[in-house]
Structure formats: C-alpha cells, structure tokens
Protein backbone atom coordinates (compact mmCIF):
# COMPACT_ATOMS: atom_id res chain seq x y z
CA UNK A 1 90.45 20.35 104.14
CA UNK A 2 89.42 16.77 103.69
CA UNK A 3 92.06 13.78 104.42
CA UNK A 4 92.61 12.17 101.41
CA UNK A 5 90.57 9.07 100.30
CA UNK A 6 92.43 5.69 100.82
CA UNK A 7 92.54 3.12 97.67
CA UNK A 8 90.19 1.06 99.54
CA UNK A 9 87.94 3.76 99.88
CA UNK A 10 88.52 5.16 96.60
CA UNK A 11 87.41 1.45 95.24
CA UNK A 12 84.64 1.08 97.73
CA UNK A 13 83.28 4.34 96.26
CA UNK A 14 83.61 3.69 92.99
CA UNK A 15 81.73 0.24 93.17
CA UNK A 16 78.74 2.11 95.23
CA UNK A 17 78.09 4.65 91.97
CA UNK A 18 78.28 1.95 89.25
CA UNK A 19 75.97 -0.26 91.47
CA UNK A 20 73.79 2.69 92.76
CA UNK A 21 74.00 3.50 88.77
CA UNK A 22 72.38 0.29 87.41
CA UNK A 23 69.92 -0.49 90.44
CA UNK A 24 68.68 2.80 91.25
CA UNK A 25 68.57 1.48 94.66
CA UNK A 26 70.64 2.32 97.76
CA UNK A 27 73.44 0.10 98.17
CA UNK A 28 74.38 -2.11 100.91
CA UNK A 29 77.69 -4.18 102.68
CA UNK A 30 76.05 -7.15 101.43
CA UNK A 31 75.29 -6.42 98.12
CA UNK A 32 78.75 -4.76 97.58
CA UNK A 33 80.10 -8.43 98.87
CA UNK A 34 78.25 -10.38 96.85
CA UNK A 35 78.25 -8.36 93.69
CA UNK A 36 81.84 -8.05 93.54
CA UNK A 37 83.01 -11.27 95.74
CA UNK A 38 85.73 -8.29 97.89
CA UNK A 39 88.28 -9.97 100.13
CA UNK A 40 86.94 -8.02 103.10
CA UNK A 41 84.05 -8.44 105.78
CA UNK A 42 80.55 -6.73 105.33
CA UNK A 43 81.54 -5.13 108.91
CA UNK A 44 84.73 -3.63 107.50
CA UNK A 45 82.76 -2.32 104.72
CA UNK A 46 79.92 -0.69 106.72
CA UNK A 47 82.99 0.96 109.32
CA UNK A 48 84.20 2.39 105.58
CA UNK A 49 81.01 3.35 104.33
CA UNK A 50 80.16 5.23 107.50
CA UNK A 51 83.55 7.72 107.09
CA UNK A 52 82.62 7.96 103.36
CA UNK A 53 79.30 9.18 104.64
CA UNK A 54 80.91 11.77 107.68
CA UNK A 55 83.16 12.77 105.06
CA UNK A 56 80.00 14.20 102.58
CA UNK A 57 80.47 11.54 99.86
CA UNK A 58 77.75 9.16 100.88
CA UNK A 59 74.31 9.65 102.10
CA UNK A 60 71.64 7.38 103.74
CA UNK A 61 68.19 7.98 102.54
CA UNK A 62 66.36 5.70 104.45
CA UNK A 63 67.07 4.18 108.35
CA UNK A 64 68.19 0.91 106.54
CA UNK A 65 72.15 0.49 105.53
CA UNK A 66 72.22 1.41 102.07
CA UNK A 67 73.96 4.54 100.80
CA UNK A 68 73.83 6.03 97.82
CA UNK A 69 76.69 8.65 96.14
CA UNK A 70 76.15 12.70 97.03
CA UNK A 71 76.42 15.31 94.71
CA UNK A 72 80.33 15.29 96.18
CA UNK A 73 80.43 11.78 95.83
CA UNK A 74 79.89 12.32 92.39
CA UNK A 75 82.06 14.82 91.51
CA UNK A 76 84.74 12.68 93.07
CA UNK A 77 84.21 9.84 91.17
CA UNK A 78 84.17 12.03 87.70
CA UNK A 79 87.60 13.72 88.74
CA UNK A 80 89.37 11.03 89.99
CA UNK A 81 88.11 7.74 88.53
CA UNK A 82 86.99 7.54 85.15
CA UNK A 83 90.21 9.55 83.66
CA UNK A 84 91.22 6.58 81.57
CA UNK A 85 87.92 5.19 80.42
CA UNK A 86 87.25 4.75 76.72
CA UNK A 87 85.30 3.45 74.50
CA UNK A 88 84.79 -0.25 73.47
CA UNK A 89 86.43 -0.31 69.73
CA UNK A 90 83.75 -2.03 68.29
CA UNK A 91 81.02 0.26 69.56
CA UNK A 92 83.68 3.10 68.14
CA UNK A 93 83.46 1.22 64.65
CA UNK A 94 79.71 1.28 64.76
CA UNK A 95 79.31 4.82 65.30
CA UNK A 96 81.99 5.63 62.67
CA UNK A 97 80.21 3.76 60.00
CA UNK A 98 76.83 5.32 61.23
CA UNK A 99 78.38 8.41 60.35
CA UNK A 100 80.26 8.16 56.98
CA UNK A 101 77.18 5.87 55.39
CA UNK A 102 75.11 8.87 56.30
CA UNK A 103 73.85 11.19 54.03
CA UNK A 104 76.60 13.69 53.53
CA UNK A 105 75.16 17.03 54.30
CA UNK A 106 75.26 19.11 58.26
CA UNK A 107 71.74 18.52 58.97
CA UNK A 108 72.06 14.39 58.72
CA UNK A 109 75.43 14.15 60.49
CA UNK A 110 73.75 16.82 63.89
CA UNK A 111 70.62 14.62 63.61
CA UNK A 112 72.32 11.66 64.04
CA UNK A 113 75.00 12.72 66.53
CA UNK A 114 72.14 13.80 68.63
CA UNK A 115 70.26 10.39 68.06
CA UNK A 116 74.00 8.20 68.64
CA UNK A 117 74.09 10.09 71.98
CA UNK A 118 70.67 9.65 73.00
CA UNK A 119 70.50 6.40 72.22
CA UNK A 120 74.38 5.12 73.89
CA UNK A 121 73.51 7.16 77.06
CA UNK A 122 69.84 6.81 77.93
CA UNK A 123 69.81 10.66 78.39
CA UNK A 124 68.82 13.37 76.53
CA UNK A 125 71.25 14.63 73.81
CA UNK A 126 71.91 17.96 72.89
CA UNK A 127 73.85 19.18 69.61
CA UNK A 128 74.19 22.89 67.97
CA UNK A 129 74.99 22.89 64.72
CA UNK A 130 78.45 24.23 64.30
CA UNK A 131 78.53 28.53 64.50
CA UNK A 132 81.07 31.12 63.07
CA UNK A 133 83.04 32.30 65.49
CA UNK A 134 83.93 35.33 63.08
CA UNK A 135 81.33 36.19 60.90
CA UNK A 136 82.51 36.76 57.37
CA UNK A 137 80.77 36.42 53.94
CA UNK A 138 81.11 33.75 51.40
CA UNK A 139 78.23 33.94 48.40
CA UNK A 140 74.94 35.09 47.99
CA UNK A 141 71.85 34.24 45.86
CA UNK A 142 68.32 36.18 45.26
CA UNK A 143 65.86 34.51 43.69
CA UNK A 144 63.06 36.33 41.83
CA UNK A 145 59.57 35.16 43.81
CA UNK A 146 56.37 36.86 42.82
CA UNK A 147 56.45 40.75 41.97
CA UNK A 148 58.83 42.85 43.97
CA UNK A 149 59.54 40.24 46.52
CA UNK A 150 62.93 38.26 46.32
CA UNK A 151 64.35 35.22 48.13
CA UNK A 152 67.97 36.18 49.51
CA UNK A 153 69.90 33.33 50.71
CA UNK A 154 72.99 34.46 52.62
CA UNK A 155 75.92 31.84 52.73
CA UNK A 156 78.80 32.55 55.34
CA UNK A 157 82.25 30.95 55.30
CA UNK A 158 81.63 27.81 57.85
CA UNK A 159 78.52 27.23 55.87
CA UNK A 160 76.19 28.82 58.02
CA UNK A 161 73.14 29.79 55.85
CA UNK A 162 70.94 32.85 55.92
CA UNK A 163 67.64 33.45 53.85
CA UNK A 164 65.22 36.67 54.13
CA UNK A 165 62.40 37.54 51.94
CA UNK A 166 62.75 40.98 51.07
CA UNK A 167 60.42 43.50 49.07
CA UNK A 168 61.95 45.59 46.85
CA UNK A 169 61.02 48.92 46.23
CA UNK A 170 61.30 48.09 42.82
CA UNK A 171 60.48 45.52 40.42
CA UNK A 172 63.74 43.35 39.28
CA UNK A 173 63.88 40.39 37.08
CA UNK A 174 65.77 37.11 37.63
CA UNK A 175 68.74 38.50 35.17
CA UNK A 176 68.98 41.92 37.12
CA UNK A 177 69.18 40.09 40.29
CA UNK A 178 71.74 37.69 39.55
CA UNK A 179 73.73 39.81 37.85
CA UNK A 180 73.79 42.15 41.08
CA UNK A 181 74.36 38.99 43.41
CA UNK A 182 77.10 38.24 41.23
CA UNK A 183 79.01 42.16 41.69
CA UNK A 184 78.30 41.70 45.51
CA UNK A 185 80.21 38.10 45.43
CA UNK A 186 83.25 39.34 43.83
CA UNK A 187 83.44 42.12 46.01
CA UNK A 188 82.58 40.89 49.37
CA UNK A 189 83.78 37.47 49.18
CA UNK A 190 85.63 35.86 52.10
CA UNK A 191 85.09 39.29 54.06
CA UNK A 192 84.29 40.55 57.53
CA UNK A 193 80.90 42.07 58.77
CA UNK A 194 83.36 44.93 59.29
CA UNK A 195 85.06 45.58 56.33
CA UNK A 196 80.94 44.77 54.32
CA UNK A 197 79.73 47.21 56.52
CA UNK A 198 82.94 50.10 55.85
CA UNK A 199 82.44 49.36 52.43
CA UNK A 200 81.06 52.12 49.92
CA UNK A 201 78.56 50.56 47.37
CA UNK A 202 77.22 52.41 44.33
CA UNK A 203 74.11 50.30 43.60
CA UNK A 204 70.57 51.48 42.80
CA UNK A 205 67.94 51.43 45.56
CA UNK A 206 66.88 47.79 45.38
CA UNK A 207 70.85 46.67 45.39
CA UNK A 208 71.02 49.07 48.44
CA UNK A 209 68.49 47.20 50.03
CA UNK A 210 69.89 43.70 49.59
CA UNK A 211 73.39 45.15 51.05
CA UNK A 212 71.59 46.01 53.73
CA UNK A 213 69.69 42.95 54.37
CA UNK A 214 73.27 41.14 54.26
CA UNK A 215 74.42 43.40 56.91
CA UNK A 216 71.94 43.26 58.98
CA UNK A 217 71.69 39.04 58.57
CA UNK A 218 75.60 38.92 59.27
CA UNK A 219 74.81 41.03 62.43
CA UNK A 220 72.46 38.36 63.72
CA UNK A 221 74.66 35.81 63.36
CA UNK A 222 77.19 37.44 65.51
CA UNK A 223 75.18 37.88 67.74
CA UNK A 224 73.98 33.73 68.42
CA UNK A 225 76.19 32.39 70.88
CA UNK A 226 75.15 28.49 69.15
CA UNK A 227 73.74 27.53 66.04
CA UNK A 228 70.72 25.27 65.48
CA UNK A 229 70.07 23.60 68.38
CA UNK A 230 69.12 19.20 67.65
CA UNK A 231 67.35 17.28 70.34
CA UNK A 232 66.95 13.85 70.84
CA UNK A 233 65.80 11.49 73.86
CA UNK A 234 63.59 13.55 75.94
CA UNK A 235 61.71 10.55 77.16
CA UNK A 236 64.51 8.98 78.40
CA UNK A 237 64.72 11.24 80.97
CA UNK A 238 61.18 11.50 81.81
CA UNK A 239 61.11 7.55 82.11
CA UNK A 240 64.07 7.50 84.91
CA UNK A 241 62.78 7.03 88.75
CA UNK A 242 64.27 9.97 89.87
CA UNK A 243 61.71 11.78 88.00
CA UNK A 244 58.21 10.35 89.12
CA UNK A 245 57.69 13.55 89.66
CA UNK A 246 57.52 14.84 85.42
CA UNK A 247 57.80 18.60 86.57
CA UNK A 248 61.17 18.09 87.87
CA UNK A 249 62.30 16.52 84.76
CA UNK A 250 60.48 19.09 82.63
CA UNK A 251 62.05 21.90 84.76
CA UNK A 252 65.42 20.15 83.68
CA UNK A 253 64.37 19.57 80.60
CA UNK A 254 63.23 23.50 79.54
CA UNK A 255 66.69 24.48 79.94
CA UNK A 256 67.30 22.52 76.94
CA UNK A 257 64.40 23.52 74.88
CA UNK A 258 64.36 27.26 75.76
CA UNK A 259 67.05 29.19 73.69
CA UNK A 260 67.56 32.10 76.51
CA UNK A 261 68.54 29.61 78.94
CA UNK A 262 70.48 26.86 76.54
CA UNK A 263 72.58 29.62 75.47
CA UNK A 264 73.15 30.73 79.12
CA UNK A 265 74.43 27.39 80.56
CA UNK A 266 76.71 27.50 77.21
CA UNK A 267 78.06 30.37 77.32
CA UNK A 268 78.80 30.26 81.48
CA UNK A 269 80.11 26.64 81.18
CA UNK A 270 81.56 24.85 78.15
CA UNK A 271 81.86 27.87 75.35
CA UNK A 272 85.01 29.10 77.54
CA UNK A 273 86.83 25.93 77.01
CA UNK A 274 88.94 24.56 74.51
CA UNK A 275 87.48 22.25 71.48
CA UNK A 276 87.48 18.49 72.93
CA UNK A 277 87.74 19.04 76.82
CA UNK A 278 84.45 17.70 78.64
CA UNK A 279 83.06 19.53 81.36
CA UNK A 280 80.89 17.62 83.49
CA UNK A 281 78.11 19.64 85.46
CA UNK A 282 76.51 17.81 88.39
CA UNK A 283 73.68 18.56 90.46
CA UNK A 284 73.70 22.39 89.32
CA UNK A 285 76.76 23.18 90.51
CA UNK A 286 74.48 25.64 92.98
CA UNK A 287 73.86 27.51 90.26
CA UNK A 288 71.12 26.19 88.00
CA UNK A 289 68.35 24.74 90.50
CA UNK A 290 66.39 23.29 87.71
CA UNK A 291 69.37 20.66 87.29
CA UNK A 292 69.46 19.53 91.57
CA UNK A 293 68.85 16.65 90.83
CA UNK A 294 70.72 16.28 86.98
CA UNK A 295 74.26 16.02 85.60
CA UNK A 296 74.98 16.93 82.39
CA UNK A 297 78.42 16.36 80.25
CA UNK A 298 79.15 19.10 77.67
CA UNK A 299 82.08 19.42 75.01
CA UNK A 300 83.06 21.63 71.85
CA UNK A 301 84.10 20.37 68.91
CA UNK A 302 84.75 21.67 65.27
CA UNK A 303 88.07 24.00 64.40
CA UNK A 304 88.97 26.47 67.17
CA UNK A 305 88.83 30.11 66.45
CA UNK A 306 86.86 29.55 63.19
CA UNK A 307 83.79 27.20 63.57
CA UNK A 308 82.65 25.35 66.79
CA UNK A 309 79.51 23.89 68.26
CA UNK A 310 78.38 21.68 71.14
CA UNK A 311 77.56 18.64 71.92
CA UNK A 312 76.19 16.75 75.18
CA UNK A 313 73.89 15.07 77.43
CA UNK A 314 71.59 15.44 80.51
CA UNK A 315 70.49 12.83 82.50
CA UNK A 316 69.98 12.18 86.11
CA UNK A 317 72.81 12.30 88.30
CA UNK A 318 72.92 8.28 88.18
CA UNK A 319 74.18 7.69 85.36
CA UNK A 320 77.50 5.83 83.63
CA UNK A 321 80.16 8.50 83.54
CA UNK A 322 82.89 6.49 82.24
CA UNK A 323 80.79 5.23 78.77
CA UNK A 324 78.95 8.64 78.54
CA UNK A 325 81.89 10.83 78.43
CA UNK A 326 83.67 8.98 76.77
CA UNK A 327 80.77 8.38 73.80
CA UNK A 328 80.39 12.50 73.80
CA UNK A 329 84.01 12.54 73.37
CA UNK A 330 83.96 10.60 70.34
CA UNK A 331 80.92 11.92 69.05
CA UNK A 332 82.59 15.01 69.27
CA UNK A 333 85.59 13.96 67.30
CA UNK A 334 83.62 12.46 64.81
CA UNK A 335 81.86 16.14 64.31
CA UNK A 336 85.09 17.60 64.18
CA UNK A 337 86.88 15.58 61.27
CA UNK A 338 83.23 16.18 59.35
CA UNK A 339 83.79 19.96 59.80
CA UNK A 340 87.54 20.28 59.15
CA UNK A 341 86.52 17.98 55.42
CA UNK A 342 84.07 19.42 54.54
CA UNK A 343 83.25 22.98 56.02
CA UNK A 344 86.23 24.52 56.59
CA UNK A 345 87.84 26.34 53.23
C-alpha cells in the first residue's frame, strides 16, 4: 500500500497536470516556480518530484528534469482533486440559452449537445440519443406508398421512432390502412412487447402482417443497448501532439464510430451506473488498448428506469478534467430536463 500523499505533494501534483495540460511539454522545478511564484526552492521541489516519480505518479520521458503525470498520476488527480470543480456561471448561461433557442425537436438538442461538448473540451464528443429502457408501444401510422407496399412508422413511449416498408400480400387503400392503424392504437397503446406479443389479434392477412412487423421492430429495439449515436470533433483529436502518429488516434477513434465496440465500452462502463454520475476512463483502464494513450469521461442522463442515453468525451489523457467533467455534467442535465418536458408521458 502506498503512504499517503502530503498536501504539498498533493498541490505539487496537481500544478504538474494543469501545466503538463496546457504545454504539452514535460514540466520542470523551474517552470513550476515561476509559473506559480511557490514559497519553496526549485531543490525542494525536484527532492518532491523525485518521490512522486518512485511512488508511480510521475514519469521522466527524457534525461532532462521534467516530468509529466502517469496514467496513476492521473487517476489521482481525477479522484482526489477536481471533486468540487464547476462550471463558470456565465459559460452555464450560454449553454442554457444555446439549448432552449434551439429548435425544439431530439435531433437539434443531441446535435448540439454533441457540438457544445466538442467545442468546450477540444475532444471528441459522443451523444446517443436517449433509448427505452422498457420497450412498450405508443401509436402507429401506415402510409399507403405505391401498390401493395406501405410505410409503417412505429412510435414507442420515450419517442423512439420505428419505420419499415412492408409489402403486403394484398392491396389496401389509405382508408383501410388507417382505419386498421387506428384498431391496433386503441388496443396496444401504452403496452409491453410482452403483453403485444401474448395478444390474440383477429385481423386479415395484411393486418397480420403489420402486427408482426410491430413485433418484430419492438424486438429490435430491445435489443440496442444505445440509441442513435451523434458525433462531433473528430479532428480535434487528430490535431493533438500525442497523436502525430493518426493511426493511434484513429484506433481510438473507431471505438467511437464502430457500433459493436461503442456499445461494448457502454455497456461494461457507464450503462451500470446511475443517471448523472461521471465515470472517468483513463488510459484503458488495461482493458481497451486502443485508448493507452486516451481518457474519456462518460455519464447518463434522461429519467432512470424509463429513458436514458449517454453522453461524453475522448481526448488524450492531457486534458482539463475539472472544466470537462464538469461541462459533460451539465450537458447532461441539460438533456435530462429536455427529456423529463418533453418525452416522458
């Protein structure tokens, strides 16, 4: 077991990652002196610097005297440091306003969380739109196409939305189909994929296919683990020195763009945890090589039990914990008044 940290250690720490953070550079006695005018001697630094190193929290790259943090040092810093950060109020205000002068529908507000947290953190920004925990059916509309083929659009309580083109065994006008949409709402509204799919239904053929089709769309969607998945600020990550070399990045970066392994890291990590706790993954936590070198900060948000999603961020391991936790946490909060307004009911 490690001896504990002493204050002055704990500060000395803490100014090495927020100076390593904006430089990118390994960090020094000298600079820590002069940055941040400390009441004690560049040798008294360098003895404390050289236990923070023995003790795994600080590493030397190069044979000259700078350190910069560890994965460890990292993790310290997250846990013990930045507990009571927040965020400025007027930056709070601005992001507010962002988000109730924008348009008022899902898609705009995920679009422009992801865009508010690319752009505050420098990283790249993840958001799934928000995803039924319990799948259960709310209304349903087929619209007549061409010939035997209809448009089914499949609404579920939480607002998630469905559509499938079907073909019909047999030909059905507009006034047929909405009159059999409208039997199928007033029986199966606000109900379960189990009690649709226990439920007898005396329809013709083509109103036996349509139940079907909802049965098998509500099936789908429990099996997601997220909803749609919004992206923003890719090249911010590419553009950071740690990743001269692009394939790391990319590497990082596909775990993001590739469903299989997005909804991996979400369902081992964050999808566990309650709505509005952060969980703050650095270095790949030995389990995810493609992030060695990345951290990335993850929340829920929405109404717990009925309709949640995710948001975050994924950057290099150097990068402002304090403001980008705390920005995801309000993001978050943000994303879960929007839902509990206007979604939930």
């Amino acid at each position: 077991m490690k001896p504990e940290l002493t204050e002055r250690q704990k500060l000395l720490l803490s100014l090495i990652v927020h100076e390593h953070t904006r430089s990118a550079q390994p960090v020094g006695s000298k600079t820590l002196v002069e940055q941040f005018t400390l009441p004690i001697s560049s040798a008294t630094i360098r003895n404390e610097m050289t236990v923070l190193t023995e003790l795994g929290y600080l590493r030397q790259p190069h044979t000259s005297a700078g350190r910069v943090p560890t994965e460890e040092g990292y993790r310290f810093f997250v846990s013990n440091l930045t507990q009571q950060t927040t965020l400025p109020a007027p930056m709070r205000n601005t992001i507010a306003h962002q988000f109730y002068q924008a348009q008022q529908d899902l898609d705009g507000w995920l679009r422009l969380a992801a865009s508010v947290l690319a752009t505050q953190s420098q990283a790249a920004s993840i958001v799934t739109a928000p995803h039924t925990e319990k799948v259960a059916f709310k209304h349903l509309e087929l619209i007549s196409t061409r010939a035997a083929q209809v448009l089914m659009v499949l609404v579920l309580v939480g607002g998630e939305i469905r559509q499938q083109i079907l073909s019909l065994t047999d030909n059905t006008t507009q006034e047929d189909l909405s009159a059999l949409a409208a039997r199928i709402n007033e029986r199966c509204a606000n109900c379960s994929i189990e009690q649709i799919i226990s439920m007898d239904f005396i329809l013709d053929p083509p109103g036996t296919q349509v139940i079907e089709a909802v049965r098998q769309q509500m099936r789908l969607s429990q099996q997601l683990v997220t909803g749609e998945i919004y992206l923003d600020g890719m090249t911010n990550v590419l553009a950071e020195p740690e990743f001269a070399d692009t394939e790391q990045a990319r590497s990082a970066l596909s775990l993001l763009e590739e469903r299989g392994k997005l909804d991996d890291l979400l369902s081992r990590t964050i999808l566990g945890n309650e709505v509005g706790g952060v969980q703050v993954l650095i270095g790949g936590e030995g389990t995810w090589q493609e992030l060695r070198q990345c951290s990335v900060i993850l929340t829920r948000y929405g109404i717990p039990d009925q309709l949640t999603g995710t948001v975050g961020v994924l950057g290099p391991m150097r990068m402002p914990y304090g403001r980008t936790i705390s920005t995801v946490r309000f993001v978050a909060g943000l994303l879960s008044d929007l839902v509990a307004e206007n979604l939930i009911g």
